[in-house]
N, C-alpha and C. Protein backbone atom coordinates (compact mmCIF):
# COMPACT_ATOMS: atom_id res chain seq x y z
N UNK A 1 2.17 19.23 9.53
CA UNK A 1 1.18 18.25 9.93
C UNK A 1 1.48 16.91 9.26
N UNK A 2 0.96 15.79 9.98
CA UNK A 2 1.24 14.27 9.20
C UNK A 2 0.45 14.35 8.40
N UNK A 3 1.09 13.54 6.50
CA UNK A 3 0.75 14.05 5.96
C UNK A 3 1.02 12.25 4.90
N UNK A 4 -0.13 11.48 4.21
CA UNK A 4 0.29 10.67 3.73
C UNK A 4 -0.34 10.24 2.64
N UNK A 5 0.61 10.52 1.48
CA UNK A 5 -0.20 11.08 0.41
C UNK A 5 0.16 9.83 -0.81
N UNK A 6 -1.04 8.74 -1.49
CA UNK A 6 -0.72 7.93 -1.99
C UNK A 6 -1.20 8.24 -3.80
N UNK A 7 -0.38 7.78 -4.37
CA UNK A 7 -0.37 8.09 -5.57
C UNK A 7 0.22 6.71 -6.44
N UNK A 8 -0.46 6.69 -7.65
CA UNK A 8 0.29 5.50 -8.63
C UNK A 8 -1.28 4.91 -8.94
N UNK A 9 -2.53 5.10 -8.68
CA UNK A 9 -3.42 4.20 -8.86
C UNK A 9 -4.00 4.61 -10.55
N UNK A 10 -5.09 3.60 -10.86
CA UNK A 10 -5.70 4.16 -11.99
C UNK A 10 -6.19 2.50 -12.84
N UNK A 11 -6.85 2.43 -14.35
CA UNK A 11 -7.38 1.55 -14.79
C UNK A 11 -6.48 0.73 -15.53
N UNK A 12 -6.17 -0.48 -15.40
CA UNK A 12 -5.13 -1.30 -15.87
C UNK A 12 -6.01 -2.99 -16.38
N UNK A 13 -6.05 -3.52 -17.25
CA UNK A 13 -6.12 -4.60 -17.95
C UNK A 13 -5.98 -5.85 -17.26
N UNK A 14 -6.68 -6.70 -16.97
CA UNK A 14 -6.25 -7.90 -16.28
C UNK A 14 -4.94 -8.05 -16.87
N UNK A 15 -3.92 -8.70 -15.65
CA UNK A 15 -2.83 -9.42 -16.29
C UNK A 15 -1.68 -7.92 -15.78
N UNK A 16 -2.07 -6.93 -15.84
CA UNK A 16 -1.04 -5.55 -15.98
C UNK A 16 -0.59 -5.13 -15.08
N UNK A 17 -0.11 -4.77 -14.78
CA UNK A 17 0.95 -4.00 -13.56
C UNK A 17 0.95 -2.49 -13.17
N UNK A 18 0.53 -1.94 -11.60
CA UNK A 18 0.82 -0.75 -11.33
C UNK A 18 1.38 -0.82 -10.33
N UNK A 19 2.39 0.69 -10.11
CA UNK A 19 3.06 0.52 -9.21
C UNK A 19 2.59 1.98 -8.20
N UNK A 20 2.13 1.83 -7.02
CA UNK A 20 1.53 2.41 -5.74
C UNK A 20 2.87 3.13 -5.05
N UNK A 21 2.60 4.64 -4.90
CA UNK A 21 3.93 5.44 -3.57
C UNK A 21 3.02 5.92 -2.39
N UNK A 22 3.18 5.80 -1.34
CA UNK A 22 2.99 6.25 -0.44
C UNK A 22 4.10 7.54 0.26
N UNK A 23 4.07 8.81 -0.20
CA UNK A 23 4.79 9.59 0.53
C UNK A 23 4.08 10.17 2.03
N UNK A 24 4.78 9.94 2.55
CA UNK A 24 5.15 10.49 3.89
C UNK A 24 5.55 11.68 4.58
N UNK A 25 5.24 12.55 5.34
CA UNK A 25 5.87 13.89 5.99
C UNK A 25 4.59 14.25 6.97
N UNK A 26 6.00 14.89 8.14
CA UNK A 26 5.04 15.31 9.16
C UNK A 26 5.64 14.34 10.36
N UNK A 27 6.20 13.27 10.35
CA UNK A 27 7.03 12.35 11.32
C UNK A 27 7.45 11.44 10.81
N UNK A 28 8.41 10.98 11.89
CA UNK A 28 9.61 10.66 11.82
C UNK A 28 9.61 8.76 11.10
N UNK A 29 9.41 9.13 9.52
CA UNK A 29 8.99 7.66 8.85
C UNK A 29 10.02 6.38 9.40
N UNK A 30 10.87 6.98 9.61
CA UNK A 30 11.73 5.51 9.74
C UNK A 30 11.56 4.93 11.17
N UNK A 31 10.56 5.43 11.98
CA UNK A 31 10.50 4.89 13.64
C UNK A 31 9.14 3.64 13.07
N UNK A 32 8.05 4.28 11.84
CA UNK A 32 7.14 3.79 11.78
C UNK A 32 7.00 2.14 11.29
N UNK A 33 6.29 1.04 11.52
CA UNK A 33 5.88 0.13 10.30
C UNK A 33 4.76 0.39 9.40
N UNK A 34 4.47 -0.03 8.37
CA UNK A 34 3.85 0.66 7.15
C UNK A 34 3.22 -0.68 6.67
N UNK A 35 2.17 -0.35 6.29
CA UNK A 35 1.48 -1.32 5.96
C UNK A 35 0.65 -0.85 4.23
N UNK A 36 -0.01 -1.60 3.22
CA UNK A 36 -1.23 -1.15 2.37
C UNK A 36 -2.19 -1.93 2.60
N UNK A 37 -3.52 -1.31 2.76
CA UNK A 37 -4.72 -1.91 2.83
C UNK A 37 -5.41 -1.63 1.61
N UNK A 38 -6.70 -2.49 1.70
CA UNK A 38 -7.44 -2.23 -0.05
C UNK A 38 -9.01 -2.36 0.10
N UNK A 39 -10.10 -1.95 0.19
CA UNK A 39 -11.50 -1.93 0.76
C UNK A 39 -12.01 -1.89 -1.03
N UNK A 40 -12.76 -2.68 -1.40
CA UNK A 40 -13.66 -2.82 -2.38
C UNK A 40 -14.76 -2.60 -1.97
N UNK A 41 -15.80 -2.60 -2.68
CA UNK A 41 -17.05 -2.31 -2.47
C UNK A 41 -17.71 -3.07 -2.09
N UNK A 42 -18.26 -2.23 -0.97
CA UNK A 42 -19.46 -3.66 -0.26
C UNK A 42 -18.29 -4.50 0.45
N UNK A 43 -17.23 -4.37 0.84
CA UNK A 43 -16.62 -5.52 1.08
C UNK A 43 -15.50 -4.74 2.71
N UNK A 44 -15.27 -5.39 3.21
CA UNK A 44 -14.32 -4.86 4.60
C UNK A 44 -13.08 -4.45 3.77
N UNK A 45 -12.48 -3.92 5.08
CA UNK A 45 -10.99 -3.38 4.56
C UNK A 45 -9.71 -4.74 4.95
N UNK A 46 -9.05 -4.90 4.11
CA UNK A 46 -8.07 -6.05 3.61
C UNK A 46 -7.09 -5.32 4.12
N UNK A 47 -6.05 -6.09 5.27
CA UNK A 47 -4.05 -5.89 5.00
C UNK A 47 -4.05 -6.40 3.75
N UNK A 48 -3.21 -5.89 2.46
CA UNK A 48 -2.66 -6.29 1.80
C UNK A 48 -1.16 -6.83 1.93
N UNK A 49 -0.43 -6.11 2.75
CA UNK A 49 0.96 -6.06 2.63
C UNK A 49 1.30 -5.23 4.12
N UNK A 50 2.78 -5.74 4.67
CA UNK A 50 3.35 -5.02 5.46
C UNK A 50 5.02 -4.74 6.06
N UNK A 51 5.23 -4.27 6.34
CA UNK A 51 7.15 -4.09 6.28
C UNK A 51 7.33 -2.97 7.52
N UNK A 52 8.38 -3.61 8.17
CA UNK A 52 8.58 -3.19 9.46
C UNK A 52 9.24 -1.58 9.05
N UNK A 53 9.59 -1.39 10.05
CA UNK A 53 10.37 0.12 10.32
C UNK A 53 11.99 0.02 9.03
N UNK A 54 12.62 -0.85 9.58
CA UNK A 54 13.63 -1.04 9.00
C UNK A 54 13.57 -1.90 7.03
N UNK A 55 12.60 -2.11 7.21
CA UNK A 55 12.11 -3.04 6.28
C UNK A 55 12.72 -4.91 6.04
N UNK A 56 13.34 -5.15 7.20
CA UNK A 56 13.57 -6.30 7.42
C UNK A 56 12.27 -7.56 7.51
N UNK A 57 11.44 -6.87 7.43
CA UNK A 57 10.24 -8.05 8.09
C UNK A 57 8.98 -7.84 6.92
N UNK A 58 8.84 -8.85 6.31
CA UNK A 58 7.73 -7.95 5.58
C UNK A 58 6.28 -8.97 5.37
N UNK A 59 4.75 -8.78 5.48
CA UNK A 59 4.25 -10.21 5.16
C UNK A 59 3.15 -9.52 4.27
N UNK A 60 2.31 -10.86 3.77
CA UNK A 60 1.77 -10.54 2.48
C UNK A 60 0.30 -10.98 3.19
N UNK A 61 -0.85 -10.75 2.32
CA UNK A 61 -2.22 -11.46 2.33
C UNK A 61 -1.88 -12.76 1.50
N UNK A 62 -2.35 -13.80 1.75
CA UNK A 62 -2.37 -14.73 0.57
C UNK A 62 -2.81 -14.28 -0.27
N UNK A 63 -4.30 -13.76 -0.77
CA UNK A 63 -4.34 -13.49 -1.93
C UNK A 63 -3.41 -12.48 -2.81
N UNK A 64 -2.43 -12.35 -2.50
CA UNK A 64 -1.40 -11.48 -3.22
C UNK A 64 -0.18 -11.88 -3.40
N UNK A 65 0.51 -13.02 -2.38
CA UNK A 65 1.74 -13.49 -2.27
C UNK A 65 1.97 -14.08 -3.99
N UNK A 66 3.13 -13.44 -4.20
CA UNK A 66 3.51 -13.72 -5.83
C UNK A 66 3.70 -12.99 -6.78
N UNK A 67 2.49 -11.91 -6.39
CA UNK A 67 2.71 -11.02 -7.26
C UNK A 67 2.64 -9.46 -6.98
N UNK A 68 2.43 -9.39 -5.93
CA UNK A 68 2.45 -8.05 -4.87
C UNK A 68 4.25 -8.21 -4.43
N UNK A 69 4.62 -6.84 -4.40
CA UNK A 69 5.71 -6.58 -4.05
C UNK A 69 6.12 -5.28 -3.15
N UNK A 70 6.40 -5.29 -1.74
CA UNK A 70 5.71 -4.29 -0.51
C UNK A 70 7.52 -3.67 -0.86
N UNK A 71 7.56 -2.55 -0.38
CA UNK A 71 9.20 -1.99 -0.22
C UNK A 71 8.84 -0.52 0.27
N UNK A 72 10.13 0.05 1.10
CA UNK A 72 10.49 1.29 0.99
C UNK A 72 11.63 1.85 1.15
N UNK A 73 11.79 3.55 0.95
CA UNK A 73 12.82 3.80 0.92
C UNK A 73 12.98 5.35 1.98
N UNK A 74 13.47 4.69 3.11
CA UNK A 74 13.29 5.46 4.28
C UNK A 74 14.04 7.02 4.05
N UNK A 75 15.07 7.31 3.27
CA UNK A 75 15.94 8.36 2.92
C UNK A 75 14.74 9.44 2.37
N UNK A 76 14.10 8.86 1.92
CA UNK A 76 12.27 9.16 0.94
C UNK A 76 11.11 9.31 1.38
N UNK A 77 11.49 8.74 2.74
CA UNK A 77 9.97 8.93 3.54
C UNK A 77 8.67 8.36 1.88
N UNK A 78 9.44 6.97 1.87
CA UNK A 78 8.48 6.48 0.81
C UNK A 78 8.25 5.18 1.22
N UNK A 79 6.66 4.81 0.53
CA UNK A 79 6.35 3.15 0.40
C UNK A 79 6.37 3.07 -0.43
N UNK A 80 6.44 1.93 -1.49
CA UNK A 80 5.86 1.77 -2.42
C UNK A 80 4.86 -0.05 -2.48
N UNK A 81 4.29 -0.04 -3.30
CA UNK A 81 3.41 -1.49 -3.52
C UNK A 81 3.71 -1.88 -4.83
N UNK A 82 4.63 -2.54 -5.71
CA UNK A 82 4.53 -3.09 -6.52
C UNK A 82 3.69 -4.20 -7.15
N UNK A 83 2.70 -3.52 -7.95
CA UNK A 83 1.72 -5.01 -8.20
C UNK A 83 1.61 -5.39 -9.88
N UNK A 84 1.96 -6.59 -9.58
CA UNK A 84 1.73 -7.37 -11.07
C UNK A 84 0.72 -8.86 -11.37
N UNK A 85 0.54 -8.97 -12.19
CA UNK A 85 -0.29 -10.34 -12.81
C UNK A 85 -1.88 -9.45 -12.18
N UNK A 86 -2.06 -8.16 -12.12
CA UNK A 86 -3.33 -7.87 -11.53
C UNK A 86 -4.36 -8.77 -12.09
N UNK A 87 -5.48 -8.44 -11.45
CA UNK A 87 -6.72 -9.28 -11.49
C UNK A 87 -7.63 -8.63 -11.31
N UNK A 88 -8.95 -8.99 -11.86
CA UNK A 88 -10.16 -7.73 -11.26
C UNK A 88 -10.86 -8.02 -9.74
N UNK A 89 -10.30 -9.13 -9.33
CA UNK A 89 -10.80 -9.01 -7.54
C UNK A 89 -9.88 -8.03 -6.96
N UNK A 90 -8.84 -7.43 -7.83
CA UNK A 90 -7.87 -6.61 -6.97
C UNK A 90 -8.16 -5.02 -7.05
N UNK A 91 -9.69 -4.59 -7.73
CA UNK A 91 -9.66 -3.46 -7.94
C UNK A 91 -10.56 -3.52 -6.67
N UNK A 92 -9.92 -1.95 -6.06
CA UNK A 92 -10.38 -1.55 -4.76
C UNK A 92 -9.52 -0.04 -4.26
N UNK A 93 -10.25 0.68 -3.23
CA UNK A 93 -9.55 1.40 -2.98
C UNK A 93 -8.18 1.65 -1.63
N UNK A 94 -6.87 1.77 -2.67
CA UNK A 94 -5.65 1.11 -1.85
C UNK A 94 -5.38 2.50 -0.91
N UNK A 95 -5.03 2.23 0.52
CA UNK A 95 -4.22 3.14 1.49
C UNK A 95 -3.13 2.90 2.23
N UNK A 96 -2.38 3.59 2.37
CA UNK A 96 -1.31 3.25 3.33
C UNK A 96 -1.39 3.96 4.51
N UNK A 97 -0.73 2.88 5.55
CA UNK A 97 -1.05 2.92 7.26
C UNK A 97 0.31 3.11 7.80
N UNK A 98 0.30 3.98 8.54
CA UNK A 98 1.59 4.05 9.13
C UNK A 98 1.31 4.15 10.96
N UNK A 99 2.23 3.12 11.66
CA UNK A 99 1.60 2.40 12.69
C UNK A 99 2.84 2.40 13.61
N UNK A 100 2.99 3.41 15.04
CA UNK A 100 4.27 3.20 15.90
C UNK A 100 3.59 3.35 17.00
N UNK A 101 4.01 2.16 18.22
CA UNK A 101 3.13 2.30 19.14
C UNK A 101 1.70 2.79 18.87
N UNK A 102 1.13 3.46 19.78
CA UNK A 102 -0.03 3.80 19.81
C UNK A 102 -0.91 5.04 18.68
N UNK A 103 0.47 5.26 18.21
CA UNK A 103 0.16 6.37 16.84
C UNK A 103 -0.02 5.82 15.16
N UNK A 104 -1.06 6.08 14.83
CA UNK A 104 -1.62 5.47 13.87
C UNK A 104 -2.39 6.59 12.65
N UNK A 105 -1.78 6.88 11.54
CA UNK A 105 -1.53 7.43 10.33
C UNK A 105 -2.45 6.82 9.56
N UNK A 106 -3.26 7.48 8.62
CA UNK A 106 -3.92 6.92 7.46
C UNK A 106 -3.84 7.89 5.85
N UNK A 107 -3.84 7.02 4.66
CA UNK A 107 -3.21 8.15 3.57
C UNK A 107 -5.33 8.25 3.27
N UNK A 108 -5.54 9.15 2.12
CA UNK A 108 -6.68 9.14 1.71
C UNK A 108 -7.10 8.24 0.63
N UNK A 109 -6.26 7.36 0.14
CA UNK A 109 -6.41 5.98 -0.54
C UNK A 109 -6.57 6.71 -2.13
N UNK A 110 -5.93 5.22 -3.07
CA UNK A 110 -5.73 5.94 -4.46
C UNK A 110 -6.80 4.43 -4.89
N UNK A 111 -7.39 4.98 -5.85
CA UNK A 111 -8.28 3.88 -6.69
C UNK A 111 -7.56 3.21 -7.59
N UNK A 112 -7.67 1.52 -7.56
CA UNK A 112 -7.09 0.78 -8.52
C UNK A 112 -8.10 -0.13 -9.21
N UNK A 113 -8.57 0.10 -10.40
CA UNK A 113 -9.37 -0.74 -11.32
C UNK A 113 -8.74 -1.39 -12.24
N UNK A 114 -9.17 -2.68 -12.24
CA UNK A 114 -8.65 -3.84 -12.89
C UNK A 114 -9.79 -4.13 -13.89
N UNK A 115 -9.47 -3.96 -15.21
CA UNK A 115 -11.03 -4.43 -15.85
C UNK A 115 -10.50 -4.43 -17.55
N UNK A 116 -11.33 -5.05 -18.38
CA UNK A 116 -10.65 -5.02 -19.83
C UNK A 116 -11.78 -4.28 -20.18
């Protein structure tokens, strides 16, 4: 069964860095584009980040361009989200989307708190 399982979240210090995987299984990751989204509380759900099939194409939210870093590694049926200079508007709960044609994937989202 599709299966998209995100891991790397947890409580980090303004200023600190975590790094987000999205594994994959169940279809065929490298047909897909992949995206992370981030829903805080009380608040809608955010694109954070996104990267095509091949990973040639990739775009950011403004509020992240700089220090968000989107990648994967298709051999891995992996995403990952590299995030640094965090901030506490950035704690929220992060998921990854996996999106081909009309077929559309969701992980069960990993919690990222930003707080001293």
């Amino acid at each position: 069964q599709v299966q998209l399982v995100e891991s790397g979240g947890g409580l980090v210090q303004p200023g600190g860095s975590l790094r987000l995987s999205c594994a994959a299984s169940g279809f065929t990751f490298s047909n897909y584009a992949m995206s992370w989204y981030r829903q805080a509380p009380g608040k809608e759900r955010e694109l954070v980040a996104s990267i095509s099939s091949a990973g040639g194409s990739i775009n950011y939210a403004d509020s992240v361009k700089g220090r968000f870093t989107i990648s994967r590694d298709n051999a891995k049926a992996t995403m990952y989200l590299q995030m640094n200079s965090l901030k506490p508007e950035d704690t929220a709960v992060y998921s990854c989307n996996a999106r081909y044609w009309n077929r559309v994937y969701w992980g069960q989202g990993t919690q990222v708190t930003v707080s001293s």
